[in-house]
Structure formats: structure tokens, C-alpha cells
PDB file of N, CA and C in Angstrom:
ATOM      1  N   UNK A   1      16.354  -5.358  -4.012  1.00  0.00           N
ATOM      2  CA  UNK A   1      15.490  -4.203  -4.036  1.00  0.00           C
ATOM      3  C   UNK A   1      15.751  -3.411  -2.751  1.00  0.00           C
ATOM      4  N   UNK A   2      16.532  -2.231  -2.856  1.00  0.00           N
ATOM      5  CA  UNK A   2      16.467  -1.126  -1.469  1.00  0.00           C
ATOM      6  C   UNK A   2      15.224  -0.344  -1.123  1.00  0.00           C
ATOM      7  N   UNK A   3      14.650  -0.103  -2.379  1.00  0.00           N
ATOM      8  CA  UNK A   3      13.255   0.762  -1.984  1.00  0.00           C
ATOM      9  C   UNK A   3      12.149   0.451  -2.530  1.00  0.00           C
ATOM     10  N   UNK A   4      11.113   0.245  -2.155  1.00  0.00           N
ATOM     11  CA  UNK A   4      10.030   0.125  -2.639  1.00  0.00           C
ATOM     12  C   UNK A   4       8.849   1.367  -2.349  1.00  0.00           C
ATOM     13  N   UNK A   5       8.423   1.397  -3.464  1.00  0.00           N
ATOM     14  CA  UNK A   5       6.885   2.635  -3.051  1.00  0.00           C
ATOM     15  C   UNK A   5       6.140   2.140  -4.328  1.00  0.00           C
ATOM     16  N   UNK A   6       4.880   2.788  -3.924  1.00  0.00           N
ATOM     17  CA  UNK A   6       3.742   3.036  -5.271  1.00  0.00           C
ATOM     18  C   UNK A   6       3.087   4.038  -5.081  1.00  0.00           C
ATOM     19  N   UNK A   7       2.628   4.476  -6.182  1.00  0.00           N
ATOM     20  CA  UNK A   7       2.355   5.721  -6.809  1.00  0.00           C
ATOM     21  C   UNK A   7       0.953   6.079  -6.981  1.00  0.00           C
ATOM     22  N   UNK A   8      -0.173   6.441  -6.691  1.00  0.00           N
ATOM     23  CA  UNK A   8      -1.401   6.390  -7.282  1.00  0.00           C
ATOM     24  C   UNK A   8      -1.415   7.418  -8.352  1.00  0.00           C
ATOM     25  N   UNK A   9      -1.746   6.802  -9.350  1.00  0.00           N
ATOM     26  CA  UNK A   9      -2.231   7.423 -10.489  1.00  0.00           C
ATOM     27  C   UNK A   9      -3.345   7.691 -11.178  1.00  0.00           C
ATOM     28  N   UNK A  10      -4.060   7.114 -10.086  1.00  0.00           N
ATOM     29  CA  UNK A  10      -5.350   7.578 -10.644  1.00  0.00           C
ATOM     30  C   UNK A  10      -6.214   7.041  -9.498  1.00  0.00           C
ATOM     31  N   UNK A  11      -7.117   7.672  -8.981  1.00  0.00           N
ATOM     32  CA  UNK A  11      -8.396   7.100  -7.940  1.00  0.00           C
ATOM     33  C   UNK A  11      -9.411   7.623  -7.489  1.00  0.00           C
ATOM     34  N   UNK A  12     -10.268   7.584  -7.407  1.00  0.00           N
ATOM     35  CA  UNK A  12     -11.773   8.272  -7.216  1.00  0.00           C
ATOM     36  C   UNK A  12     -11.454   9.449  -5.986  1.00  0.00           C
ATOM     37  N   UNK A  13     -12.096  10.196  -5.930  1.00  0.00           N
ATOM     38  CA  UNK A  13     -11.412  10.955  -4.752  1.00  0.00           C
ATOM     39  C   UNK A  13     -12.303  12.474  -4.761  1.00  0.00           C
ATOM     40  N   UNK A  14     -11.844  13.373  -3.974  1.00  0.00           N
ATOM     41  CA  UNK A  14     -12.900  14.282  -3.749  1.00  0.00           C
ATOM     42  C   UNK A  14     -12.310  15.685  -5.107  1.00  0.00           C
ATOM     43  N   UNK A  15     -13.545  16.565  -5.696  1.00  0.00           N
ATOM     44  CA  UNK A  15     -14.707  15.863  -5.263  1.00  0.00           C
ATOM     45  C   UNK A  15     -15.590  15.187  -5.883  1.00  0.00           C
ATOM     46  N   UNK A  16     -16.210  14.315  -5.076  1.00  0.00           N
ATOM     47  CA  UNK A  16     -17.166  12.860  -5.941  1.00  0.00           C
ATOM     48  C   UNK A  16     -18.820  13.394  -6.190  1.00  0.00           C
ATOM     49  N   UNK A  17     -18.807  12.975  -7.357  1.00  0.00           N
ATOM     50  CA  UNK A  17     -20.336  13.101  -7.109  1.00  0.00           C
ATOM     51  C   UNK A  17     -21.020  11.873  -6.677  1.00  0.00           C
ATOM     52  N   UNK A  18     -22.210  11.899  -6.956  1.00  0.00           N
ATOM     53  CA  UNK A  18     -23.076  11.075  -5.883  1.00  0.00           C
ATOM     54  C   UNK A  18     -23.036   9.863  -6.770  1.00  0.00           C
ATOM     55  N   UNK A  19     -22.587   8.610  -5.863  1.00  0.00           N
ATOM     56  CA  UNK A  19     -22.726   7.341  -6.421  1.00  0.00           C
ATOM     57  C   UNK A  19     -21.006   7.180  -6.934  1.00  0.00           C
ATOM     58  N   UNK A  20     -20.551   8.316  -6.806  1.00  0.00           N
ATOM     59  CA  UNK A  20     -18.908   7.790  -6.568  1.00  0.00           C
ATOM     60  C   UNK A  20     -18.199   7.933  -5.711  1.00  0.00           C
ATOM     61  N   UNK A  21     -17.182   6.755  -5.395  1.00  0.00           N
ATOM     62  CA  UNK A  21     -16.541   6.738  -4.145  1.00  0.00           C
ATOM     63  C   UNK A  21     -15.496   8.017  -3.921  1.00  0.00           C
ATOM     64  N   UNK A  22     -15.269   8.565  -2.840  1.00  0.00           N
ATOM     65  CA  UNK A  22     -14.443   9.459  -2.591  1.00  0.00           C
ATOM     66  C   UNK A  22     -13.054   8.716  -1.273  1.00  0.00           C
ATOM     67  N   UNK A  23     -11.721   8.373  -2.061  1.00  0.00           N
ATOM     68  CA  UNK A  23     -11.375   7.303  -1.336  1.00  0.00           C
ATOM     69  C   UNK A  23      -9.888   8.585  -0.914  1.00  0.00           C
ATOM     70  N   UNK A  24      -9.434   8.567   0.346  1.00  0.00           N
ATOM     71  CA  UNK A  24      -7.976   8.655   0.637  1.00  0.00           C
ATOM     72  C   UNK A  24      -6.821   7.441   0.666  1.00  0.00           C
ATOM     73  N   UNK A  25      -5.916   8.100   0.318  1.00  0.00           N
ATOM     74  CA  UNK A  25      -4.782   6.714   0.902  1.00  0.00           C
ATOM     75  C   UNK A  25      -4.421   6.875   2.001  1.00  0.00           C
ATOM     76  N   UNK A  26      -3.992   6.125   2.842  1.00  0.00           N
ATOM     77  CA  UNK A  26      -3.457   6.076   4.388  1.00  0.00           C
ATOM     78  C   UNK A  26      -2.624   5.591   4.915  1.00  0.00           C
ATOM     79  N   UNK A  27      -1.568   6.029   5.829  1.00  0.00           N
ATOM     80  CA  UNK A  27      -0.786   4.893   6.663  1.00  0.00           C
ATOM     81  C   UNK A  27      -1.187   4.151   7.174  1.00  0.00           C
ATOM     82  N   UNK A  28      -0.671   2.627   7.119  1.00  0.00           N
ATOM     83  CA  UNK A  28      -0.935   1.771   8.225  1.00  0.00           C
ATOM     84  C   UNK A  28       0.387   0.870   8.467  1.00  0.00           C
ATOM     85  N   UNK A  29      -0.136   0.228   9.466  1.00  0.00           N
ATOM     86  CA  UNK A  29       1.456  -0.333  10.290  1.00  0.00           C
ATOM     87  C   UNK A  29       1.443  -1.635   9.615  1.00  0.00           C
ATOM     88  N   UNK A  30       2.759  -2.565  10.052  1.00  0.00           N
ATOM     89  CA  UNK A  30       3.100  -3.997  10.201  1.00  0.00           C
ATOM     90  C   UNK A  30       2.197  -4.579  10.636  1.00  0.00           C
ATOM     91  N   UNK A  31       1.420  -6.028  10.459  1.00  0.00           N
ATOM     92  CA  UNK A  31       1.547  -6.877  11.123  1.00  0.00           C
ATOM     93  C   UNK A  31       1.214  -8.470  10.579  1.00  0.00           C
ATOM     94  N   UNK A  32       0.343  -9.276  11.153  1.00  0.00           N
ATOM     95  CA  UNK A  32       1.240 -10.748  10.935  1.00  0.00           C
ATOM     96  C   UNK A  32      -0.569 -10.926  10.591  1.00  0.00           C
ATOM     97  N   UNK A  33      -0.468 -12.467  10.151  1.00  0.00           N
ATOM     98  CA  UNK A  33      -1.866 -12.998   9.532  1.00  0.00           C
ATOM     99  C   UNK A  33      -1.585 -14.354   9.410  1.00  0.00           C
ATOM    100  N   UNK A  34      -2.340 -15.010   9.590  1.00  0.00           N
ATOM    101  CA  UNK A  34      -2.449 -16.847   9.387  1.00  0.00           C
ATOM    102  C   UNK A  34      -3.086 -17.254   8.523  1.00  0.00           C
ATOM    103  N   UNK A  35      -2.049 -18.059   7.392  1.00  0.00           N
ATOM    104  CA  UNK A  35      -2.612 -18.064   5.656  1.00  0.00           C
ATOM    105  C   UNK A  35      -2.792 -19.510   5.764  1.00  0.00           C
ATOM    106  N   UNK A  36      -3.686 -20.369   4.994  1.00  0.00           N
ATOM    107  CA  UNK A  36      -3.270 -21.449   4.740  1.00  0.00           C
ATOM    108  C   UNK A  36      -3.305 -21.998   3.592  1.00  0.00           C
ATOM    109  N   UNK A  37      -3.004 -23.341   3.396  1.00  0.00           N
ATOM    110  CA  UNK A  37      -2.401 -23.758   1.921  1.00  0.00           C
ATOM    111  C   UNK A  37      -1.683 -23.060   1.546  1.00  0.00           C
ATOM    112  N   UNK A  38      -0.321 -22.352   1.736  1.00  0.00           N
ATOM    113  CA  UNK A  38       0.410 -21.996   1.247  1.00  0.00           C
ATOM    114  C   UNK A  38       1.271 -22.282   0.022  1.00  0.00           C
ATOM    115  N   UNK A  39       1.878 -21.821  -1.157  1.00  0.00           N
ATOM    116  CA  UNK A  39       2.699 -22.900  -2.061  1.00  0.00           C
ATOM    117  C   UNK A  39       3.378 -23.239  -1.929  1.00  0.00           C
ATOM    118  N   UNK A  40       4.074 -22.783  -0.546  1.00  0.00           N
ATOM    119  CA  UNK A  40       5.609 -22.975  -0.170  1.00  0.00           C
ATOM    120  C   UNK A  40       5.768 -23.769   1.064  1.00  0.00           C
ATOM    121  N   UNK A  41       4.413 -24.368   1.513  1.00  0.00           N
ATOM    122  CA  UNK A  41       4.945 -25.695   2.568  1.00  0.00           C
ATOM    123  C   UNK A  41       3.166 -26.040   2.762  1.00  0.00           C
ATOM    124  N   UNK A  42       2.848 -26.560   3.849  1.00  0.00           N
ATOM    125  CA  UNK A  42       1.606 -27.044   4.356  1.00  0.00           C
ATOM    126  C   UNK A  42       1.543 -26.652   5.752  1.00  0.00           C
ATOM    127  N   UNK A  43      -0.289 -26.738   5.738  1.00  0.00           N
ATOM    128  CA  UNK A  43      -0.660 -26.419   6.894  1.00  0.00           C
ATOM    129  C   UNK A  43      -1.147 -24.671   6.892  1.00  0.00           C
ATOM    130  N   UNK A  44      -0.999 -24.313   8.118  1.00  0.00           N
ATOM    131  CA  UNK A  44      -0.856 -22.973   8.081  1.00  0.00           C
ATOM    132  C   UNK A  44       0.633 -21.887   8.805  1.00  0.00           C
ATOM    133  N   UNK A  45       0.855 -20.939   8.324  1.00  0.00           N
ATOM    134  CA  UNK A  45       2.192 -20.145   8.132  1.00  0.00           C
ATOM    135  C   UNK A  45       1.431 -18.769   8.640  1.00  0.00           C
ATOM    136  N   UNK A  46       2.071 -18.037   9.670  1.00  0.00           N
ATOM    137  CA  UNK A  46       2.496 -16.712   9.887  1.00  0.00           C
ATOM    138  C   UNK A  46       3.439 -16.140   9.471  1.00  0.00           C
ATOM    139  N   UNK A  47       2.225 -15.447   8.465  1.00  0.00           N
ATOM    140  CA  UNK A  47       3.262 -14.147   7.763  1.00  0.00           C
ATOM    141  C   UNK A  47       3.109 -12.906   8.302  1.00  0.00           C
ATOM    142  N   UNK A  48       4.272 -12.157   8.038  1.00  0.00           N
ATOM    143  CA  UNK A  48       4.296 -10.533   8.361  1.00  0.00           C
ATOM    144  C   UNK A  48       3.919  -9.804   6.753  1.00  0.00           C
ATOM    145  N   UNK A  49       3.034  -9.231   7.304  1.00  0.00           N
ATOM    146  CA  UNK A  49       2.593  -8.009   6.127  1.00  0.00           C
ATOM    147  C   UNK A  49       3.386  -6.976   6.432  1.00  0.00           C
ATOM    148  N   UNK A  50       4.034  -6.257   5.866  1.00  0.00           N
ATOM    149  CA  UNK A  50       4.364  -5.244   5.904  1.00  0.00           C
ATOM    150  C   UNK A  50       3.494  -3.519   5.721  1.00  0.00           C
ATOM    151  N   UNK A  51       3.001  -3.074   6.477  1.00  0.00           N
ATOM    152  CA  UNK A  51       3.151  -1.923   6.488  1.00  0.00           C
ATOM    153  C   UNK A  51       3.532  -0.337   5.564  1.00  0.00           C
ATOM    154  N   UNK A  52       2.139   0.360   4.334  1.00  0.00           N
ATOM    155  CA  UNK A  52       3.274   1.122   4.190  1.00  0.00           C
ATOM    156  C   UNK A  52       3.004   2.439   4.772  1.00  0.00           C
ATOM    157  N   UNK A  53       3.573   3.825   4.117  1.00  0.00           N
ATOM    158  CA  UNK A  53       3.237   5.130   4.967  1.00  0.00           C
ATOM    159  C   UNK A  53       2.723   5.893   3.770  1.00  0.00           C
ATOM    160  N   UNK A  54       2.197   6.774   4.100  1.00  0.00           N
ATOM    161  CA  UNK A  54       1.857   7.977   3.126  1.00  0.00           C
ATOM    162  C   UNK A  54       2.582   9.034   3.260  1.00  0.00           C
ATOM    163  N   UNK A  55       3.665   8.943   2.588  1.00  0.00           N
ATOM    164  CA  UNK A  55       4.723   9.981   2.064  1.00  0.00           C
ATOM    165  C   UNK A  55       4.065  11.261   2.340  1.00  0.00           C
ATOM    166  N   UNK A  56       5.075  12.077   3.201  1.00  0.00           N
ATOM    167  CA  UNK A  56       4.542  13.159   3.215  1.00  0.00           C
ATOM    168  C   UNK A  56       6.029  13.938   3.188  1.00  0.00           C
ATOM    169  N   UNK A  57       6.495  15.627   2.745  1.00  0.00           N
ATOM    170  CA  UNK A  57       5.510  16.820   2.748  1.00  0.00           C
ATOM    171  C   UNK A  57       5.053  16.450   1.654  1.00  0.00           C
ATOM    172  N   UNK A  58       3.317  17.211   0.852  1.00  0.00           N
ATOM    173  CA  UNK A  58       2.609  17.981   1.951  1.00  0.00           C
ATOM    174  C   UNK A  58       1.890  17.182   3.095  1.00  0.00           C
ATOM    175  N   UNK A  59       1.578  18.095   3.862  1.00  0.00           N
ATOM    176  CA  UNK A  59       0.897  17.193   5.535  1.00  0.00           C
ATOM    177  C   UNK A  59      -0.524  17.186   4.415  1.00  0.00           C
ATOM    178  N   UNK A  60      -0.805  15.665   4.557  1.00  0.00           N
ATOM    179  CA  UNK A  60      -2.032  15.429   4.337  1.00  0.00           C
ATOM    180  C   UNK A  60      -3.109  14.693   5.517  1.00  0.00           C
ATOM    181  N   UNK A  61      -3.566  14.941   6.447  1.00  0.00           N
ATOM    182  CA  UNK A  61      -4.115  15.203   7.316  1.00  0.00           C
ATOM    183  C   UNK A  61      -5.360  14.480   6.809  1.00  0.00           C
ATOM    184  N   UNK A  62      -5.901  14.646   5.594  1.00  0.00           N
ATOM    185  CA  UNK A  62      -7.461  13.684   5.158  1.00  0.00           C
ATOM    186  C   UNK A  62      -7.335  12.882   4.510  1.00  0.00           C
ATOM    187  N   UNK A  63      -5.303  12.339   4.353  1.00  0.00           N
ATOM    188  CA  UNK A  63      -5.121  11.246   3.310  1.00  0.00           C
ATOM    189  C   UNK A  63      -4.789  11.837   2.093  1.00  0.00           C
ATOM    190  N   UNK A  64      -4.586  10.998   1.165  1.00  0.00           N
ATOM    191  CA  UNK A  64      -3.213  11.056   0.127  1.00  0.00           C
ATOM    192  C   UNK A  64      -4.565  11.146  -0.954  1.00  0.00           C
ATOM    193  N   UNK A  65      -4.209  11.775  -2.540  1.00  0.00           N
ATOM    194  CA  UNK A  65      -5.070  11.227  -3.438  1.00  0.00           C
ATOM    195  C   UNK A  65      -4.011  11.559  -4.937  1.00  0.00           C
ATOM    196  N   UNK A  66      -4.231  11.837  -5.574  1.00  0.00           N
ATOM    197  CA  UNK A  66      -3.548  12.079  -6.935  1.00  0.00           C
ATOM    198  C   UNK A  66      -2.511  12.013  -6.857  1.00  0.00           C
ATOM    199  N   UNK A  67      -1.344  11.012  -7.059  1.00  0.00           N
ATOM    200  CA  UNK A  67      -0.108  11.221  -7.403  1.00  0.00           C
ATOM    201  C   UNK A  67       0.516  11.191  -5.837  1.00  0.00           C
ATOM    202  N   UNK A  68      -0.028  10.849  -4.897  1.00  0.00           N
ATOM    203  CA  UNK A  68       0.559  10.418  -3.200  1.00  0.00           C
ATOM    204  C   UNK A  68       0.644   9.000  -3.767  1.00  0.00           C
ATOM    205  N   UNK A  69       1.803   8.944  -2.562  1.00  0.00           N
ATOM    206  CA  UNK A  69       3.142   7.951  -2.599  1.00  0.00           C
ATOM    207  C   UNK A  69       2.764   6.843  -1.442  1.00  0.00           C
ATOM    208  N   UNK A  70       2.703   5.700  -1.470  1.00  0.00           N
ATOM    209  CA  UNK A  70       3.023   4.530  -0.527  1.00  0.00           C
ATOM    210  C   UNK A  70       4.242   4.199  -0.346  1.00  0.00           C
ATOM    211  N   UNK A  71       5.139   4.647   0.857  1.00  0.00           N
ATOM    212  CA  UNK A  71       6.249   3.589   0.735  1.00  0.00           C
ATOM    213  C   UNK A  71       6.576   2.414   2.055  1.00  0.00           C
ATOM    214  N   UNK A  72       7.133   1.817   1.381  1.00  0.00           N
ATOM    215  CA  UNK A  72       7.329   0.467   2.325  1.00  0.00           C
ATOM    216  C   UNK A  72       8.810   0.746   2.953  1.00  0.00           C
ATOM    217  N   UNK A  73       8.600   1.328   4.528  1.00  0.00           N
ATOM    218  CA  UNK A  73       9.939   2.106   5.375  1.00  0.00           C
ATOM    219  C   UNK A  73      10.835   0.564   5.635  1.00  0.00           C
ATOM    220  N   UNK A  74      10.728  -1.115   5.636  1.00  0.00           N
ATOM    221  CA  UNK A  74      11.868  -1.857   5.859  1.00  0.00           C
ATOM    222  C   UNK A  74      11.973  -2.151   4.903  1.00  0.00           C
ATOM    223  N   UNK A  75      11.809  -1.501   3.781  1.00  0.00           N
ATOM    224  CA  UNK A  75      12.640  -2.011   2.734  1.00  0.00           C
ATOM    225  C   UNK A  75      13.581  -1.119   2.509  1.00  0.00           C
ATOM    226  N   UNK A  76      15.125  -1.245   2.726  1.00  0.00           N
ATOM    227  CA  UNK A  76      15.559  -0.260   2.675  1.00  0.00           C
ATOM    228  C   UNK A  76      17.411  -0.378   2.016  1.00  0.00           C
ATOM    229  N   UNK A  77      17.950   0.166   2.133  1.00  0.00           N
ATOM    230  CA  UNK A  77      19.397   0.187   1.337  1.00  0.00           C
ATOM    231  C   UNK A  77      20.138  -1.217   2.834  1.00  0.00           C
ATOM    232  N   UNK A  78      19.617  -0.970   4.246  1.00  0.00           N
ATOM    233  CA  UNK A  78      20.617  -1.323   4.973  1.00  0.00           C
ATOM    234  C   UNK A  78      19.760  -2.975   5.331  1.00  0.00           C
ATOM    235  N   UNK A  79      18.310  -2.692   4.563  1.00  0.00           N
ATOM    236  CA  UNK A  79      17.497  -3.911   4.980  1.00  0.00           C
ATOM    237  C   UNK A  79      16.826  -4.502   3.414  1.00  0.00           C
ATOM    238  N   UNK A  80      17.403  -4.559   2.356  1.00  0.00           N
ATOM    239  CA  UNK A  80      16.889  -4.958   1.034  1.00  0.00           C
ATOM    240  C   UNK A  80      15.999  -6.482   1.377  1.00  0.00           C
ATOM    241  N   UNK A  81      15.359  -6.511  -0.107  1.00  0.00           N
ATOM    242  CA  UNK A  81      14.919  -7.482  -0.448  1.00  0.00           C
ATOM    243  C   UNK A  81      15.500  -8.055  -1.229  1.00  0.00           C
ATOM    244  N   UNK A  82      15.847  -9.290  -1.054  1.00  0.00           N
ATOM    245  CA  UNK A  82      17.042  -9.923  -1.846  1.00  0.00           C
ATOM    246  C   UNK A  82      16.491 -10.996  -3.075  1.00  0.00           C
ATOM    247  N   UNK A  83      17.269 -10.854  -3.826  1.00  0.00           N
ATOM    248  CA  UNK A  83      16.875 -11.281  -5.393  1.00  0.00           C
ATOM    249  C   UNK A  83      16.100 -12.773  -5.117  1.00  0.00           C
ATOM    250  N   UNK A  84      14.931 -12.804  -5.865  1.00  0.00           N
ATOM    251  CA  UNK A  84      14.324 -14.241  -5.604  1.00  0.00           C
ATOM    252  C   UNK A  84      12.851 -14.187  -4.570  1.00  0.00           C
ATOM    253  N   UNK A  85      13.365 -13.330  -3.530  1.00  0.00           N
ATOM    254  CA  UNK A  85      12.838 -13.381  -2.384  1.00  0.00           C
ATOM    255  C   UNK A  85      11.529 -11.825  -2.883  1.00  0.00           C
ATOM    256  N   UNK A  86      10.221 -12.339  -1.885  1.00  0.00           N
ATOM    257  CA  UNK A  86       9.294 -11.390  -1.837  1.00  0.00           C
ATOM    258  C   UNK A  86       8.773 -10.441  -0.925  1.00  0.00           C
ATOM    259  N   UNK A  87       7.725  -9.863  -1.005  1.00  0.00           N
ATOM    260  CA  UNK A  87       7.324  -9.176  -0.030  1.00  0.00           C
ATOM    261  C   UNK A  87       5.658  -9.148   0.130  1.00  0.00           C
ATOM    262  N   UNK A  88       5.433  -9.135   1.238  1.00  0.00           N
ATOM    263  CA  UNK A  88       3.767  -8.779   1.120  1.00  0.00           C
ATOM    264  C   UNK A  88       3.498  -7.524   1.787  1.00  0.00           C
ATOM    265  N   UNK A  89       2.622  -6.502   1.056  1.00  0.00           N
ATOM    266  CA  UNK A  89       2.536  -4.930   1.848  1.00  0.00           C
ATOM    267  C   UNK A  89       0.771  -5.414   1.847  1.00  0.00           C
ATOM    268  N   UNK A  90       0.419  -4.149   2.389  1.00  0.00           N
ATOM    269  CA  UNK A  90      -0.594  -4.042   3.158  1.00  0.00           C
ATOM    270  C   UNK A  90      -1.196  -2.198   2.760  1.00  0.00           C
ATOM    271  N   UNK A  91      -1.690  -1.953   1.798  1.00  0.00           N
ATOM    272  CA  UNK A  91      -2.029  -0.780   1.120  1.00  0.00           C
ATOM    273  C   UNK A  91      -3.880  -0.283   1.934  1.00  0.00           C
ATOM    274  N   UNK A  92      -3.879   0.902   2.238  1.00  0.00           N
ATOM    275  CA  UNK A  92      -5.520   1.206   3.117  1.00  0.00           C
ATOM    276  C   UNK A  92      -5.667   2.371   2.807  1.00  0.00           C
ATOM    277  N   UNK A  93      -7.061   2.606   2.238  1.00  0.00           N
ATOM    278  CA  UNK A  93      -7.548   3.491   1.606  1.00  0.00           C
ATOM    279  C   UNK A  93      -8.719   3.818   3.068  1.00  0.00           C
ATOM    280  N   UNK A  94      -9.130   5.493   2.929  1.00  0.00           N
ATOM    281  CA  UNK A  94      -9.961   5.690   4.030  1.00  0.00           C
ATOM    282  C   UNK A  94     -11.083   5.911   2.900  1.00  0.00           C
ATOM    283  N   UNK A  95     -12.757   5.411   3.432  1.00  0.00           N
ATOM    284  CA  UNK A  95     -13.890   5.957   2.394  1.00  0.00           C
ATOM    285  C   UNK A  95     -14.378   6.790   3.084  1.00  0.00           C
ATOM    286  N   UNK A  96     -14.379   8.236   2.104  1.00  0.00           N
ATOM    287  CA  UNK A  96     -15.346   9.274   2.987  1.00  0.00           C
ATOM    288  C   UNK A  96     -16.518   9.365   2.447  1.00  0.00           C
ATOM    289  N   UNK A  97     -16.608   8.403   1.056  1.00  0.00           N
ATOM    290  CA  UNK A  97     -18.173   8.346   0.547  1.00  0.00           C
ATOM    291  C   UNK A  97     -18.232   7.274  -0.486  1.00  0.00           C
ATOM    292  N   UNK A  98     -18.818   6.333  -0.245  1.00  0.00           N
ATOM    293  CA  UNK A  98     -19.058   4.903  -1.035  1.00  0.00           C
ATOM    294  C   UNK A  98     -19.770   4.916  -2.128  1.00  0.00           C
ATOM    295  N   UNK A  99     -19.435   4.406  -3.089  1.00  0.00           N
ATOM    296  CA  UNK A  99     -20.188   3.984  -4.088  1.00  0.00           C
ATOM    297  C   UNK A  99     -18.971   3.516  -5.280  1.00  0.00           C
ATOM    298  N   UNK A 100     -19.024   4.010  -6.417  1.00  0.00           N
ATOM    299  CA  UNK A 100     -18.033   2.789  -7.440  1.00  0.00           C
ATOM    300  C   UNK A 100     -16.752   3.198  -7.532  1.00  0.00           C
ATOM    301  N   UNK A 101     -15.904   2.962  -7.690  1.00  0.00           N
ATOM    302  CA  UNK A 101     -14.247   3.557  -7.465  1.00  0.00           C
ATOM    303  C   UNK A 101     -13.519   3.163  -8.555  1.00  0.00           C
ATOM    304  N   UNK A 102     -12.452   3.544  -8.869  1.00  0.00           N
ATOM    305  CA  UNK A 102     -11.253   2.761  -9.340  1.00  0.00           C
ATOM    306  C   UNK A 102     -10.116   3.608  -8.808  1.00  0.00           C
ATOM    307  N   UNK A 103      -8.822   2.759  -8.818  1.00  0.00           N
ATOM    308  CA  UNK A 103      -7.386   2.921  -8.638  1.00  0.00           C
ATOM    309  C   UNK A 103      -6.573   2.808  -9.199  1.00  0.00           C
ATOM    310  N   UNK A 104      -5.661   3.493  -9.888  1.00  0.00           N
ATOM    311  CA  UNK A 104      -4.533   2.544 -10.407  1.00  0.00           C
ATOM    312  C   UNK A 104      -3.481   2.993  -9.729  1.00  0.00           C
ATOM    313  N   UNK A 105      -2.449   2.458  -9.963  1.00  0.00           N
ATOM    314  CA  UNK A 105      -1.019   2.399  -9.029  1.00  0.00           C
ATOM    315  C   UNK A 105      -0.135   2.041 -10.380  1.00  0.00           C
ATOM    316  N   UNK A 106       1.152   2.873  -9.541  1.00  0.00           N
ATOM    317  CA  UNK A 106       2.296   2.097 -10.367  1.00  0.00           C
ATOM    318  C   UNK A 106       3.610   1.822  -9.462  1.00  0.00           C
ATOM    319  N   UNK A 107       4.567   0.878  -9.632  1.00  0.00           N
ATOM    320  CA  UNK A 107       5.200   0.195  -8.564  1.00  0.00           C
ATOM    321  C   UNK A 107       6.857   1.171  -9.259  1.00  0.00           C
ATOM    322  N   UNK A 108       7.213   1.251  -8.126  1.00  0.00           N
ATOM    323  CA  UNK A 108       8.476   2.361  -8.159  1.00  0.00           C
ATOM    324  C   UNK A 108       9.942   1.282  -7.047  1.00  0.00           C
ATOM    325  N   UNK A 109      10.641   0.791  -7.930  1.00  0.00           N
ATOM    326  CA  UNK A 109      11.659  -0.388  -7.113  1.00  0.00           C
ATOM    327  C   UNK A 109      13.010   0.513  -7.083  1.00  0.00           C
ATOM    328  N   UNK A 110      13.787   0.735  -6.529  1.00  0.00           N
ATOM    329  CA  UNK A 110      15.338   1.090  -6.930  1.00  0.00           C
ATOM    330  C   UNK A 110      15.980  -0.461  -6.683  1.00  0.00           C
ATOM    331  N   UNK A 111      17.112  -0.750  -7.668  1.00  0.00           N
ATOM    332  CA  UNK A 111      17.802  -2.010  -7.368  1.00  0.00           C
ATOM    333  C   UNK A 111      18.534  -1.781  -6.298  1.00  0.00           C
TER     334      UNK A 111
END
């Protein structure tokens, strides 16, 4: 896999009426977390989450909503994910007003 992104296709967002969530998507960075029981050994394991960005042009400045892009920047043609092998991302929505939501996404791979 050279590229990875996802797509929102659908998510509560402005503008909301009252008692629905009004959610952005957002960049956020890399970083690491301490899992345990893992399936793939014992004990506990530091993993790296990966990080994705909110695709931009246009400058979205209050966050991403309809049809904005997540992509995951080390996954890439010169840094793939190699057959077998996984990934864990790390997706963050900003709330500018709480209450019931939904999301959907769709996952966008180039081989």
C-alpha cells in the first residue's frame, strides 16, 4: 500500500440544530501508546499511531466536513506498507456543539 486516506462521507456538521453534534475533522500528529494483551506477543507493547492530516486546498481553518480527506503522510510510494503488514492511524474530530452524531468514511488505498 503507497497511499492511504479516508474520505468522509457523511457527518454531522454545521449547520446543526439543537441536540445535534456539529463535528470538524482535524489534523493531528504521530505518536506512541502502551497496549496490552496484545495478539501478537505478551505483556505490554509500544505502538506508534500514526498521525493523519486534513488535506487541504481549500484552507479549512474550522476543520474539514463533507467530502474532506484524511491522509496518512508515511505512508507513502518511498515508505509503503507492505503486504501482510498493518497500520494504526489516529483520526480527530473537533466538537463545536455536542449532542448525537454520525460519520461515515470510506477508505481510499493505491497498491
Amino acid at each position: 500500500m503507497t497511499r492511504l486516506r479516508f474520505r468522509v462521507d457523511q457527518q454531522t456538521t454545521f449547520p446543526a440544530p439543537s441536540g445535534t453534534a456539529d463535528l470538524r475533522t482535524r489534523t493531528t500528529a504521530d505518536t506512541t501508546d502502551n497496549f496490552s494483551n496484545l495478539p501478537c506477543g505478551t505483556g505490554t507493547s509500544v505502538i506508534t499511531i500514526l498521525g493523519t492530516t486534513l488535506e487541504q486546498p481549500p484552507s479549512q481553518p474550522n476543520g474539514g466536513a463533507f467530502n474532506g480527506t484524511f491522509s496518512v503522510g508515511t505512508v507513502t510510494l518511498g515508505t509503503p506498507v507492505p503486504p501482510g503488514n498493518a497500520v494504526i492511524v489516529r483520526l480527530l474530530w473537533g466538537v463545536q456543539q455536542t449532542g448525537k452524531f454520525r460519520v461515515g468514511l470510506n477508505i481510499e488505498v493505491l497498491p
